[in-house]
Protein backbone atom coordinates (compact mmCIF):
# COMPACT_ATOMS: atom_id res chain seq x y z
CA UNK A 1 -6.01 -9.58 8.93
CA UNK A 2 -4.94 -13.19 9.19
CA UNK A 3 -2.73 -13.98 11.74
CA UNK A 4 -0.21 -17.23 10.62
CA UNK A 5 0.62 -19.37 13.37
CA UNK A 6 3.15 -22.69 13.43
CA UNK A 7 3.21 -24.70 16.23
CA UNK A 8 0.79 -22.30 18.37
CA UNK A 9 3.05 -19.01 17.97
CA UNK A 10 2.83 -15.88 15.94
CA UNK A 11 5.11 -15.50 12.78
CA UNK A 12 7.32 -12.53 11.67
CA UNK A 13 5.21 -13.22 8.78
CA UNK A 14 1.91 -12.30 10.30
CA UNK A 15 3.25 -8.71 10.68
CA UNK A 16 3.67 -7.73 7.54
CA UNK A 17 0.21 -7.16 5.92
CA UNK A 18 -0.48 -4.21 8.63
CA UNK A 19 3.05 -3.00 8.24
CA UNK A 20 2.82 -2.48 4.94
CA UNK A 21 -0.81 -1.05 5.26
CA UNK A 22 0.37 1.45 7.48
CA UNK A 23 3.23 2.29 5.14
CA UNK A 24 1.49 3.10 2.08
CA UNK A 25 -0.91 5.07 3.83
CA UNK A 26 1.64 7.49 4.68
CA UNK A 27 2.74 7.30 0.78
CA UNK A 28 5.23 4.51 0.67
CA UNK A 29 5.26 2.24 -1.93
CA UNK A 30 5.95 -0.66 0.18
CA UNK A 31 8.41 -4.49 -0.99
CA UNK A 32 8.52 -7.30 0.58
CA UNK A 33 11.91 -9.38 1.37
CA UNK A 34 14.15 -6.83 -0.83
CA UNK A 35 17.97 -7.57 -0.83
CA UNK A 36 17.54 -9.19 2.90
CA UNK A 37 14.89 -6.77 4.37
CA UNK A 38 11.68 -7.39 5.26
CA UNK A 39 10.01 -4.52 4.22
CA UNK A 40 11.45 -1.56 2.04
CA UNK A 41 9.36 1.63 1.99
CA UNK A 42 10.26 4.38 -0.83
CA UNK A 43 8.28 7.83 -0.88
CA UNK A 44 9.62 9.73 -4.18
CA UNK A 45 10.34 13.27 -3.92
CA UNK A 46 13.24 15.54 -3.53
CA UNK A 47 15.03 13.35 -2.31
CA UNK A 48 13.25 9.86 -2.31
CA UNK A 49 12.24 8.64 1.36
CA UNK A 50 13.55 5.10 2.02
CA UNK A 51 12.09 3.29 5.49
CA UNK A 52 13.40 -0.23 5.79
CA UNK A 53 11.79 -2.51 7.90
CA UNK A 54 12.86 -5.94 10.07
CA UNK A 55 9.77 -7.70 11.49
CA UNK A 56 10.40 -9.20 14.96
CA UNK A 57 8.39 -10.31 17.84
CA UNK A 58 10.08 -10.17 20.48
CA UNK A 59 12.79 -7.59 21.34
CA UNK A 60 16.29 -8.42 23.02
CA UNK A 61 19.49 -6.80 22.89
CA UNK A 62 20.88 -8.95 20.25
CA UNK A 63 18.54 -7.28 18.39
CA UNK A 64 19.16 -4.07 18.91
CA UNK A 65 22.89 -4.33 18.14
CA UNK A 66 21.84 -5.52 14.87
C-alpha cells in the first residue's frame, strides 16, 4: 500500500485503500466520498448493512462530538 504524504505527514487519504480492503472482505461493497463520507460500506441482506466511515489521524474530542 502506498502511503501519500504532503509536506512530510500522512493523509486521511492514505487510509483508505486498507479501509476499504478490510471492508469488502467482510462483504461490503465499499464507496468512496459518498454524500460527505469517506467511506460507505453496504452488505445486502435482510435488512442491508450500512457502515459509514470518517478517516482521521489523529483523535481529539472535537472529534468525537462529531
Amino acid at each position: 500500500m502506498k502511503v501519500v504524504k504532503a509536506a512530510g505527514r500522512r493523509r486521511e487519504t492514505s487510509l483508505y485503500a486498507a479501509v476499504k480492503w478490510y471492508l469488502e472482505t467482510l462483504g461490503y461493497e465499499a464507496k468512496g466520498e459518498i454524500c460527505g463520507c469517506d467511506i460507505v460500506g453496504i452488505r445486502p441482506g435482510e435488512p442491508p448493512v450500512v457502515v459509514i466511515t470518517e478517516l482521521k489521524l489523529t483523535l481529539s474530542l472535537e472529534l468525537i462530538l462529531q
